[in-house]
Protein backbone atom coordinates (compact mmCIF):
# COMPACT_ATOMS: atom_id res chain seq x y z
CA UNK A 1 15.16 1.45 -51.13
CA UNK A 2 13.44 1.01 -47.81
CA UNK A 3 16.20 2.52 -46.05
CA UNK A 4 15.04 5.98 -47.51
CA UNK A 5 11.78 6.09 -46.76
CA UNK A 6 12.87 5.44 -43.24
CA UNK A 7 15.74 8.36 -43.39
CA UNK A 8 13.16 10.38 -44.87
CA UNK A 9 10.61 9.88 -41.81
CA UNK A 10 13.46 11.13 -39.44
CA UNK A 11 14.46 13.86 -40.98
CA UNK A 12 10.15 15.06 -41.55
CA UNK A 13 10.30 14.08 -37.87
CA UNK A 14 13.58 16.60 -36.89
CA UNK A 15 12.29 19.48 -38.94
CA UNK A 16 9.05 19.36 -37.34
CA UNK A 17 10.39 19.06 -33.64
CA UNK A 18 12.30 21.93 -34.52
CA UNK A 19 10.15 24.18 -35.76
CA UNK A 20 7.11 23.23 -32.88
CA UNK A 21 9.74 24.10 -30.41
CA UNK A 22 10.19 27.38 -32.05
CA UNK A 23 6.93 28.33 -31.53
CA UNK A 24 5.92 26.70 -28.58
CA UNK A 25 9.28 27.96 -26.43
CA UNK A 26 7.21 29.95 -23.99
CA UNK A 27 4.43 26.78 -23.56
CA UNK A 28 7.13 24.94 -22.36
CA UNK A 29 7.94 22.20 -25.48
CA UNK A 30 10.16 19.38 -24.12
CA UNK A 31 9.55 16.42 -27.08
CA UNK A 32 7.77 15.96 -30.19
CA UNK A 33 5.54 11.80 -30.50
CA UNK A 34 4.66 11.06 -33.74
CA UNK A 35 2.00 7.88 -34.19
CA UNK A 36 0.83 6.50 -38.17
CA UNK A 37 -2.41 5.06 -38.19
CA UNK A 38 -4.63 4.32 -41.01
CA UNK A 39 -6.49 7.40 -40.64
CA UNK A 40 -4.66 10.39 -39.05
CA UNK A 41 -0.90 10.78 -38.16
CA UNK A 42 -1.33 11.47 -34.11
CA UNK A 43 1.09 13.70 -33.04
CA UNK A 44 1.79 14.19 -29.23
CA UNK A 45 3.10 17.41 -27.75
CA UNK A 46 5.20 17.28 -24.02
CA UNK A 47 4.63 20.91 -22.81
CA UNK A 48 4.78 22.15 -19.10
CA UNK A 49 2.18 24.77 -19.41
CA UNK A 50 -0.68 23.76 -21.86
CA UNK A 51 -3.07 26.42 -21.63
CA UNK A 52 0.04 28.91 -24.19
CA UNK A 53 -0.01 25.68 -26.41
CA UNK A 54 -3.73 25.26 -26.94
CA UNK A 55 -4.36 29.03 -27.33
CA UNK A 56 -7.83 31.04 -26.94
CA UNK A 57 -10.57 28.43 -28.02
CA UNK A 58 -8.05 26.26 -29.61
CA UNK A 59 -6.66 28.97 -32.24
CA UNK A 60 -3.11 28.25 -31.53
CA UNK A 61 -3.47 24.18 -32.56
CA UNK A 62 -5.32 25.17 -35.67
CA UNK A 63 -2.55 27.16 -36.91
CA UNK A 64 0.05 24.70 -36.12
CA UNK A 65 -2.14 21.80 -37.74
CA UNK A 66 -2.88 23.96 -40.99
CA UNK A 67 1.22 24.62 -41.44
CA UNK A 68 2.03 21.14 -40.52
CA UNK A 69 -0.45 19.63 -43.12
CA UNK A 70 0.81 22.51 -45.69
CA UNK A 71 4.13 23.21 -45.11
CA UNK A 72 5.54 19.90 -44.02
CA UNK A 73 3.14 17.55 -45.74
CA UNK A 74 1.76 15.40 -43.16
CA UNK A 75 -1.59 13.48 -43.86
CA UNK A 76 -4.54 14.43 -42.06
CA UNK A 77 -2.20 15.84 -38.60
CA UNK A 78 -4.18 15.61 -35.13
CA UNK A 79 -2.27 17.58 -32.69
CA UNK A 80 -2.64 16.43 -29.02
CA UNK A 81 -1.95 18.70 -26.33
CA UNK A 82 0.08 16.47 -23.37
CA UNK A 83 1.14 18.59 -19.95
CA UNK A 84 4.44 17.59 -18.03
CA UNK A 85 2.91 16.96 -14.53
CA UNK A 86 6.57 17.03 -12.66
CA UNK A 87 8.70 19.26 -14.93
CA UNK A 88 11.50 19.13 -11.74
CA UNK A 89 11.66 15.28 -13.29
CA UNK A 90 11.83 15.75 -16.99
CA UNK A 91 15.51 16.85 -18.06
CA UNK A 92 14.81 18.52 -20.77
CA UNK A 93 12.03 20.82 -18.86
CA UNK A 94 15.11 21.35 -16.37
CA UNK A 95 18.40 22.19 -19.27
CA UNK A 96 15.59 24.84 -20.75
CA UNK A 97 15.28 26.71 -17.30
CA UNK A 98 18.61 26.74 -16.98
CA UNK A 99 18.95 27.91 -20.28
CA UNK A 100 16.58 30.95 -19.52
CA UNK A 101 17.77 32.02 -16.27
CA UNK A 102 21.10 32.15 -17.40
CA UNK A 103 20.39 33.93 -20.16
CA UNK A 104 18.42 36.66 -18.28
CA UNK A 105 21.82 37.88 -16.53
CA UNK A 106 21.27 35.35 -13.21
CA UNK A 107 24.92 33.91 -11.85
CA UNK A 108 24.93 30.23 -13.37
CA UNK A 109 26.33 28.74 -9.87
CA UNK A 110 23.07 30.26 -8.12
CA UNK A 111 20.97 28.37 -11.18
CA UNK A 112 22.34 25.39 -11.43
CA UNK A 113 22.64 24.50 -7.25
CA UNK A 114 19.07 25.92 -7.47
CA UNK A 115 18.14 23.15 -10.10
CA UNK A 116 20.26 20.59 -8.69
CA UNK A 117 18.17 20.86 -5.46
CA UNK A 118 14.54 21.18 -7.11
CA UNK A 119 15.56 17.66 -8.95
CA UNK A 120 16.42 16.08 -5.47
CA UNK A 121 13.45 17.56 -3.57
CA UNK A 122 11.22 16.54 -6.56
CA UNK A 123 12.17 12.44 -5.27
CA UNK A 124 14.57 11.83 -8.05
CA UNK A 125 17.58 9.08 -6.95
CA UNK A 126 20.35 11.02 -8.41
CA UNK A 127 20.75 13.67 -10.85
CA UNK A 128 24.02 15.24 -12.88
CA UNK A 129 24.64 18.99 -14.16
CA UNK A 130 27.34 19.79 -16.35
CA UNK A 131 28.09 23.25 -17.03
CA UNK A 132 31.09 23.94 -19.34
CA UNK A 133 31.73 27.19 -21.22
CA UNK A 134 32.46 30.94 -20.54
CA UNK A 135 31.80 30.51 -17.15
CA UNK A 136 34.30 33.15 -15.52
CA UNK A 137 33.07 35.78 -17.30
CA UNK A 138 34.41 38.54 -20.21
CA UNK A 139 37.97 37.59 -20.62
CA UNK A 140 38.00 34.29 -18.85
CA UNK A 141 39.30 31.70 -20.13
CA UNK A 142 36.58 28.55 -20.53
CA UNK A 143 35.61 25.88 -17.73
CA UNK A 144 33.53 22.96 -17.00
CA UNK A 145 31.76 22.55 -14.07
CA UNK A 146 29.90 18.77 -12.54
CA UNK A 147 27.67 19.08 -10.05
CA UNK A 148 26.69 15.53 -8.87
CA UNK A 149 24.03 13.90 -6.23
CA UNK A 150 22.48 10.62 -5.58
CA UNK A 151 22.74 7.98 -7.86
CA UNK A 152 23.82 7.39 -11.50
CA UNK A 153 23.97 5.33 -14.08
CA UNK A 154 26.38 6.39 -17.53
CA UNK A 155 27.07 3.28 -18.78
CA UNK A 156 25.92 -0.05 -20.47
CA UNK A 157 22.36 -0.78 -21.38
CA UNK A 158 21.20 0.79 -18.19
CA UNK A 159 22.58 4.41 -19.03
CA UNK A 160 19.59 4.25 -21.47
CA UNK A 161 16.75 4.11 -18.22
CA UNK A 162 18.71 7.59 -17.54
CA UNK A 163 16.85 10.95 -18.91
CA UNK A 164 19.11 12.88 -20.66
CA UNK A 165 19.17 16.68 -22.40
CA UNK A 166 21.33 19.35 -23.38
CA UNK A 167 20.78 23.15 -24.28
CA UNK A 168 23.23 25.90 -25.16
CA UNK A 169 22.66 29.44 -23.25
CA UNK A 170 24.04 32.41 -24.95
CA UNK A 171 24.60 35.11 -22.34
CA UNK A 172 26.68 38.31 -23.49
CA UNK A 173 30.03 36.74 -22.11
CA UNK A 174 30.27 33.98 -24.39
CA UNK A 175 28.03 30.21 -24.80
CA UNK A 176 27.40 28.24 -22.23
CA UNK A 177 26.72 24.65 -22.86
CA UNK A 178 24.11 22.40 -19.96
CA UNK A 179 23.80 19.02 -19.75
CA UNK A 180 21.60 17.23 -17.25
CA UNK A 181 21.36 13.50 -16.45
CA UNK A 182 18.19 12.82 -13.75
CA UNK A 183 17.44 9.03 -12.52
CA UNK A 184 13.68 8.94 -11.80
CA UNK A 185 12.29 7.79 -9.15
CA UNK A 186 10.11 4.64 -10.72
CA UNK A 187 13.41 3.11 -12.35
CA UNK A 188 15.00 -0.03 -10.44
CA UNK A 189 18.15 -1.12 -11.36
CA UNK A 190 19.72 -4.83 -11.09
CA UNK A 191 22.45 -3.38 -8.45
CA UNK A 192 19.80 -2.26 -6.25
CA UNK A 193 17.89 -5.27 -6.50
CA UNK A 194 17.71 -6.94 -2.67
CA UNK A 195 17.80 -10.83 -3.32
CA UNK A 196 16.36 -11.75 -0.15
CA UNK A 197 13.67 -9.40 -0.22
CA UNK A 198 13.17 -10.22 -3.99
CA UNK A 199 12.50 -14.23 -3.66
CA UNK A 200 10.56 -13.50 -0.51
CA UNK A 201 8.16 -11.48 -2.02
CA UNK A 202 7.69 -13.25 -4.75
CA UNK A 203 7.05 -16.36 -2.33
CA UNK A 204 4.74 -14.42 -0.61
CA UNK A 205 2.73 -13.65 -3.93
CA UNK A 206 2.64 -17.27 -5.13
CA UNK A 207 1.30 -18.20 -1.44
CA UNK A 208 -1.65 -15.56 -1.84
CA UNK A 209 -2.46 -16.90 -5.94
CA UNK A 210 -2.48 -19.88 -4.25
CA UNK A 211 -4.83 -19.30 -1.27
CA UNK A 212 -6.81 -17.56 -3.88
CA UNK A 213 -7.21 -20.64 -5.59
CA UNK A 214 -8.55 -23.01 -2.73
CA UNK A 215 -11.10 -19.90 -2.20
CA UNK A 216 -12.59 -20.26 -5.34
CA UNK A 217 -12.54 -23.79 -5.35
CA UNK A 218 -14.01 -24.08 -2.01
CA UNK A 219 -16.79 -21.53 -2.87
CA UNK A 220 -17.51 -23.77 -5.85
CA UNK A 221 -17.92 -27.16 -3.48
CA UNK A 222 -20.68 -24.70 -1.09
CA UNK A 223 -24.22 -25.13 -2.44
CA UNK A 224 -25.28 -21.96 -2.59
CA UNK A 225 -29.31 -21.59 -0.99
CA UNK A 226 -31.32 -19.73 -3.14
CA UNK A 227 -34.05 -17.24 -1.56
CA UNK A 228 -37.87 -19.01 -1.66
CA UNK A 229 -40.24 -17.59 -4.03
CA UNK A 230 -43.74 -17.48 -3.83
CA UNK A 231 -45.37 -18.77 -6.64
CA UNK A 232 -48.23 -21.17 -7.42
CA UNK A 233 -46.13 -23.99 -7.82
CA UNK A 234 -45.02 -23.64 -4.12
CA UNK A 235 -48.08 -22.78 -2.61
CA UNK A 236 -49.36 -26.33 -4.54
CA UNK A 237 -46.25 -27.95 -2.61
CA UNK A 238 -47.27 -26.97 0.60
CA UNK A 239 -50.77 -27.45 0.13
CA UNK A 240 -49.46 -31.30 -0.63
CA UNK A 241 -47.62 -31.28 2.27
CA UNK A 242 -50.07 -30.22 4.41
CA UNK A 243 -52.13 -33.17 2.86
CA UNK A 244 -49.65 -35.34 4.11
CA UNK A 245 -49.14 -34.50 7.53
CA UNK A 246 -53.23 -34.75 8.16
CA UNK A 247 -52.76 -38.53 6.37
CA UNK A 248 -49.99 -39.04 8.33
CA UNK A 249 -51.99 -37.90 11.67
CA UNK A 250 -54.78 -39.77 10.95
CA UNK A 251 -52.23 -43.02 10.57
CA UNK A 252 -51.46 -42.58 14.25
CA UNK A 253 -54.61 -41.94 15.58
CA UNK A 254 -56.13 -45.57 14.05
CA UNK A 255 -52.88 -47.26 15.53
CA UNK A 256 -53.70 -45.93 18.63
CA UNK A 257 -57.32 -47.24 18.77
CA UNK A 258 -56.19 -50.32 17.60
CA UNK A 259 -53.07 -50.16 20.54
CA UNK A 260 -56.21 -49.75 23.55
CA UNK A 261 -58.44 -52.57 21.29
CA UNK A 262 -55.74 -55.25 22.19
CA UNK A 263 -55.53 -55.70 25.98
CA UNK A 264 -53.93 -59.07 28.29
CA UNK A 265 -56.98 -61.99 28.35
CA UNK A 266 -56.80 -61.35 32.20
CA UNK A 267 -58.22 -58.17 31.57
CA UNK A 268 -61.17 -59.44 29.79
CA UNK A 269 -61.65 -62.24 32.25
CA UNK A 270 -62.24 -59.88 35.35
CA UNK A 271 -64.33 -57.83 32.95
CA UNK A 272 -66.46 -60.52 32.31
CA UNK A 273 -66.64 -61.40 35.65
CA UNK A 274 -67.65 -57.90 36.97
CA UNK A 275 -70.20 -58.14 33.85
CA UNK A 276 -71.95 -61.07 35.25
CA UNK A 277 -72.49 -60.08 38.65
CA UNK A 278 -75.48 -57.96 38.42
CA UNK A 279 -77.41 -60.86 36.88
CA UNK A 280 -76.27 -63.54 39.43
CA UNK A 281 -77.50 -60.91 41.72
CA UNK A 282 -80.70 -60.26 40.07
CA UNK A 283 -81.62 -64.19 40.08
CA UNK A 284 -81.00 -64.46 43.58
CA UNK A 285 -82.91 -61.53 44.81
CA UNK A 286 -86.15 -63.81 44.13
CA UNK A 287 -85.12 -66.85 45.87
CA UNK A 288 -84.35 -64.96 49.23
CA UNK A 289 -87.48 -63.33 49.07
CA UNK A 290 -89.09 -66.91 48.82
CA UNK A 291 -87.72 -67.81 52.17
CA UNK A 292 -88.67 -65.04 53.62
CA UNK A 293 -92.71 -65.74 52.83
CA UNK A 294 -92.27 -69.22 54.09
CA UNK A 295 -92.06 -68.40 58.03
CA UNK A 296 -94.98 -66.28 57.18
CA UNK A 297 -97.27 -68.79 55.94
CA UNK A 298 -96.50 -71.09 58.78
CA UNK A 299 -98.17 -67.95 61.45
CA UNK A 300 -100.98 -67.71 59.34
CA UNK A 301 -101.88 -71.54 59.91
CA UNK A 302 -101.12 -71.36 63.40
């Protein structure tokens, strides 16, 4: 039957917690994770002070993994050391200190206000101590005592998002039972949900995916201008293009020319004009000169 194999995991599970917290009491055990993979079985350790766990070069964990493989038959075991950053946030870390001061002869109304307030100061939203037992002492007859603050949840699905843990003291009086209830400070419930604020926000974020989205698009429509290399292909180009722009030069010069070439006809009339003149000039010189000898003759025969 399946159903065994399954019972049989749990209870491997519960002996091993047990005995790990045994030994590990002073490290500051909390919880026991156990992970199967094809390999190794992983098994996590919650412990507020690590450095008791792990041992002097890691001789403690060898011992633990050599029993656990041995004693409790667990394939290939790989023990892995986890420390409890906020122990004023774990309730289990809390119900043990409890369980230890009380124990050690300290009043438990001192204790438990005392723990009450680290909780609270630690950010928690609410936390709950009960204390029930030989609480008044040799003779007295037994008592329960609730110490409540902030908020809490005890019932329905949400009592579940609530860390819970119990411990038993056993001072020379008589037992003393401690359970503690703390609501952390990452947990939202649906009560404390803010509608408003809620569909607002999530407006807001749908407004930035969207703005997000015309950004990208919009840097995808830019043509992006890429740094010039030089290379012998572009130093061909611009030797081409300087080519051009001397052909191009020498285009306008010849239209030029050929723009002074074409003047009016007046223009080339007077021109011509001012062109014959010295040779009218130069065929009349002659003929004045002729006159001129004529009066000269006419003394000479008188």
């Amino acid at each position: 039957m399946i159903e065994r194999t399954f019972i049989e995991q749990g209870m491997k599970k519960l002996e091993l917690e047990r005995f790990l917290k045994k030994e590990l009491t002073k490290a500051g055990f909390t919880k026991l994770e156990m992970f199967k993979t094809p390999l190794v079985t992983r098994i996590v350790v919650n412990v507020t002070r690590p450095g008791l766990a792990i041992g002097k070069a890691g001789q403690n964990i060898r011992q633990l993994t050599e029993i656990i493989e041995n004693v409790y038959k667990v394939e290939n075991p790989q023990l892995e050391i986890r420390q409890i950053e906020v122990p004023e946030l774990d309730a289990q870390a809390m119900a043990d200190r409890v369980k230890a001061l009380i124990e050690r002869g300290f009043s438990w109304r001192s204790v438990t206000y005392r723990a009450i307030k680290d909780i609270m100061a630690a950010g928690a939203q609410g936390c709950e101590l009960v204390a029930s037992g030989k609480l008044a002492g040799k003779g007295g007859r037994k008592r329960k005592r609730r110490i409540l603050e902030g908020y809490m949840k005890k019932v329905g699905e949400q009592a579940s998002w609530v860390d819970y843990a119990k411990a038993a003291a056993y001072p020379k009086a008589g037992a003393i039972g401690i359970k503690i209830r703390i609501v952390r400070p990452g947990t939202v419930f649906p009560d404390k949900i803010d509608v408003k604020a809620f569909c607002a926000g999530k407006k807001a974020a749908e407004d930035a995916v969207k703005g997000a989205a015309e950004a990208e698009e919009a840097a995808k429509k830019t043509v992006t201008v890429e740094p010039k290399k030089e290379g012998a292909e572009e130093k061909k180009a611009d030797a081409g293009k300087e080519v051009k722009k001397e052909a191009e030069k020498a285009k306008g010069t010849k239209k030029a020319g050929a723009a002074k070439e074409e003047k009016p006809k007046g223009e080339k009339k007077e021109k011509a004009k001012k062109d014959e003149k010295p040779e009218e000039k130069k065929k009349a010189e002659p003929k004045k000169e002729g006159k001129k000898e004529a009066p000269k003759k006419k003394e000479a025969k008188k």
